[in-house]
Protein backbone atom coordinates (compact mmCIF):
# COMPACT_ATOMS: atom_id res chain seq x y z
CA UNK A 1 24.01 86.03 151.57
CA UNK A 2 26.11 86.46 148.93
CA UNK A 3 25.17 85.28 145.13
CA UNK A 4 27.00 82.20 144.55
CA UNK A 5 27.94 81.29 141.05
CA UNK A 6 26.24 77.96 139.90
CA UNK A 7 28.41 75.20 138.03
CA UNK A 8 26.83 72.24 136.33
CA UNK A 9 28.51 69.34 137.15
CA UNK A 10 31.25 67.41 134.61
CA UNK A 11 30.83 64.15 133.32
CA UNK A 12 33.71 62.16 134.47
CA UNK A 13 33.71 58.96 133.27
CA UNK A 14 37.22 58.10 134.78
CA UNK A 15 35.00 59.49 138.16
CA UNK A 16 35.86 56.80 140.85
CA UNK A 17 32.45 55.36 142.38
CA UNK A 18 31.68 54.74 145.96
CA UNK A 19 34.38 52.89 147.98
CA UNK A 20 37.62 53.44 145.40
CA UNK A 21 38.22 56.71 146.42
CA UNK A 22 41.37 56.40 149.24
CA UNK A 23 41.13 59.15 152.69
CA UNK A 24 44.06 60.96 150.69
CA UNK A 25 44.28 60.92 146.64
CA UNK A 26 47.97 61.95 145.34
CA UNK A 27 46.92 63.58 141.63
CA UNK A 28 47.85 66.90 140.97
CA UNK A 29 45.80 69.74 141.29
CA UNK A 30 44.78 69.98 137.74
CA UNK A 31 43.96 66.94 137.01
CA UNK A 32 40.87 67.19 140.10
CA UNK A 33 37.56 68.04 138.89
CA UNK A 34 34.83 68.91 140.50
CA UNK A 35 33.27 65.96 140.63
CA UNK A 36 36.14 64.11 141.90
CA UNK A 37 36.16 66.72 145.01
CA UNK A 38 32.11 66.01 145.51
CA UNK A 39 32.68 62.08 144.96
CA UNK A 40 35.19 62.11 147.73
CA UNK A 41 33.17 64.59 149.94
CA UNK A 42 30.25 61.61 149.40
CA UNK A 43 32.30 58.68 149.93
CA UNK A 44 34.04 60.45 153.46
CA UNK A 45 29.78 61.22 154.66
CA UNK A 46 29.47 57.68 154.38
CA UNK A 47 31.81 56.91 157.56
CA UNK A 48 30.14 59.78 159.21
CA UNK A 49 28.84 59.30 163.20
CA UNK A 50 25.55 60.78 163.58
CA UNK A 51 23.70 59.15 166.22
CA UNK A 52 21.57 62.39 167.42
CA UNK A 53 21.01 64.36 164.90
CA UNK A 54 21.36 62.00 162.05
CA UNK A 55 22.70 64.86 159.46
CA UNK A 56 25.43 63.49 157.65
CA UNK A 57 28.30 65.86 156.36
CA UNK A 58 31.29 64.77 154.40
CA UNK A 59 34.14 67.27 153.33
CA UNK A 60 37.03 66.93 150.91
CA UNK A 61 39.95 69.11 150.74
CA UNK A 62 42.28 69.74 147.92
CA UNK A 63 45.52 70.93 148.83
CA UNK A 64 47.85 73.08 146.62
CA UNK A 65 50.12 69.76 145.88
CA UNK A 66 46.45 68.12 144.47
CA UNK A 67 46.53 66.09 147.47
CA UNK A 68 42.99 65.31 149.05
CA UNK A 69 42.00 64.50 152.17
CA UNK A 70 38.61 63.87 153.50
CA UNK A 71 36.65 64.11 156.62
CA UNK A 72 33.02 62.83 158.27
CA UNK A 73 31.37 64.38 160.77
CA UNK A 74 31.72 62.96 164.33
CA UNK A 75 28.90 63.10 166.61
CA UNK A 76 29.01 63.23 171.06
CA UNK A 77 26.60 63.48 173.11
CA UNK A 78 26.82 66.61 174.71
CA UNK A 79 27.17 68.12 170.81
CA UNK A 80 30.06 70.65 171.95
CA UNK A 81 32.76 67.95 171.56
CA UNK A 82 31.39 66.83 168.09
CA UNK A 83 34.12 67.25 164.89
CA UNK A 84 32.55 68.96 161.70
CA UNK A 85 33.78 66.94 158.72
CA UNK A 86 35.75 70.27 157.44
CA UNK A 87 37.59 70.11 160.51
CA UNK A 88 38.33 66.62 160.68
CA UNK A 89 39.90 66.88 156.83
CA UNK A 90 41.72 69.76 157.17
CA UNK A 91 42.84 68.58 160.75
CA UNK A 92 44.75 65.54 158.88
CA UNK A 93 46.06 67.75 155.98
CA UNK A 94 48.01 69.61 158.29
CA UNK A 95 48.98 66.77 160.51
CA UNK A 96 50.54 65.81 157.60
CA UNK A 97 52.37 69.07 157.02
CA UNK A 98 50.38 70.62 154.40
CA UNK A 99 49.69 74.58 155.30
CA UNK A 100 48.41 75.75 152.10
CA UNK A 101 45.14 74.44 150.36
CA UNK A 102 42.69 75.04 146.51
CA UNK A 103 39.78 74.33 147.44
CA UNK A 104 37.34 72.48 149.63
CA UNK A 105 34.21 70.21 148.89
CA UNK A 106 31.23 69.79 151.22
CA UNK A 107 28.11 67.46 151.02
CA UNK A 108 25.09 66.71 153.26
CA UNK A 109 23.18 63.24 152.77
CA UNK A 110 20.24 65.81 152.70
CA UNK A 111 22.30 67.03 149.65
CA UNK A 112 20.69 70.81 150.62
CA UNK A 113 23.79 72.81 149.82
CA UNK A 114 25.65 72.97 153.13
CA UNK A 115 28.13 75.35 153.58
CA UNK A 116 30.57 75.14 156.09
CA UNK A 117 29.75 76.84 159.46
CA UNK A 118 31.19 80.13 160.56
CA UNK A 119 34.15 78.31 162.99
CA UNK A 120 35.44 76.07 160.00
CA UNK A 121 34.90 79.23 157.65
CA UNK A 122 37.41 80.90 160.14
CA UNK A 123 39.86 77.58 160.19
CA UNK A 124 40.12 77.53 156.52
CA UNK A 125 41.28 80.99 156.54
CA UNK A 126 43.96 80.76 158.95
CA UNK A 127 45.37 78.87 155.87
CA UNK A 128 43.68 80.38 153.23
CA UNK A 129 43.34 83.55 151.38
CA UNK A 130 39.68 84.91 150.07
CA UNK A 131 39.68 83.27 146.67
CA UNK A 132 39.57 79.81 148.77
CA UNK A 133 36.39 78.10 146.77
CA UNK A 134 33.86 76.23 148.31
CA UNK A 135 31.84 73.61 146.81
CA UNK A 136 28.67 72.86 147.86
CA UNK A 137 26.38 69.92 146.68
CA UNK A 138 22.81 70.95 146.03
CA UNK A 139 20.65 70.18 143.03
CA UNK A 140 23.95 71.48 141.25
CA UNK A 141 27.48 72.27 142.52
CA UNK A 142 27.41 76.03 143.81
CA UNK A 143 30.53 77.51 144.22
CA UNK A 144 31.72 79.64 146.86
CA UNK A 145 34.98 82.33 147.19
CA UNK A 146 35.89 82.45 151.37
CA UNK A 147 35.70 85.84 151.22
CA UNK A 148 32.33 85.74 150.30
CA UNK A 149 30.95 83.73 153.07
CA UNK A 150 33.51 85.25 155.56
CA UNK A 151 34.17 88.67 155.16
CA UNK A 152 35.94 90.89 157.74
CA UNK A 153 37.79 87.92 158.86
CA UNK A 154 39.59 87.81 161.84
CA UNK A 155 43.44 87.34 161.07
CA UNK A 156 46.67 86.99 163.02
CA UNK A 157 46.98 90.69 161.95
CA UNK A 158 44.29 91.26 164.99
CA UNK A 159 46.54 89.80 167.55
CA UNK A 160 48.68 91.71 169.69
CA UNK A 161 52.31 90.04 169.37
């Protein structure tokens, strides 16, 4: 696995708590911390549907107008329909027309460091480049590059035309 670089979180005392945080923030890129990306990641795992397996997941996206959106992971019973909460967020970002995104946010209520799997790893870069970060929430936000976690990607360069 490749060797992640370890930030210690920010104090934020502006940091919205549980519950204030809306399903897309508006502030510019800049002005996002961290935190901020991990607090919304925690607020969206909150709605999460996890009837079978019970693992919580809760993602927050940062596109490159500092626009977040958020996501929860959706549960079904025969698993293969279920929505990862990566896919759910970056589902509405581009809904909403957004095509180009900073950097992404992901939580577990297990809070183990979760990184997202290999099919949302290839969704984020359809849109992204390698230098995409990942946050993860462990015992301290770990950072991750795409490129890192994905290497060898497959690309629409692959595809016959």
């Amino acid at each position: 696995m490749p060797s992640p670089r370890s930030v210690p979180p920010t104090p934020d005392p502006e940091r919205p708590t549980a519950g204030e945080t809306d399903r897309i923030s508006t502030r510019p890129a800049d002005a996002q911390s961290m935190d901020d990306l991990l607090d919304a990641a925690r607020d969206a795992m909150d709605a999460a549907y996890t009837p079978y397996s019970e693992y919580t997941v809760g993602a927050a996206l940062e596109t490159s107008d500092g626009s977040v959106y958020t996501g929860c992971n959706i549960e079904n019973a025969n698993y293969s329909n279920s929505l990862h909460a990566e896919e759910v967020a970056i589902g509405a970002a581009v809904s909403d027309g957004h095509r180009s995104f900073e950097r992404v946010a992901v939580t577990s209520g297990k809070r183990d460091g979760v990184t997202p799997c290999g099919m949302c790893r290839q969704t984020f870069a359809e849109f992204c480049d390698e230098s995409f970060e990942i946050i993860t929430d462990g015992d301290e936000p770990t950072v991750y590059e795409l490129g890192d976690l994905l290497p060898n990607t497959i690309t629409s360069e692959h595809l016959d035309k």
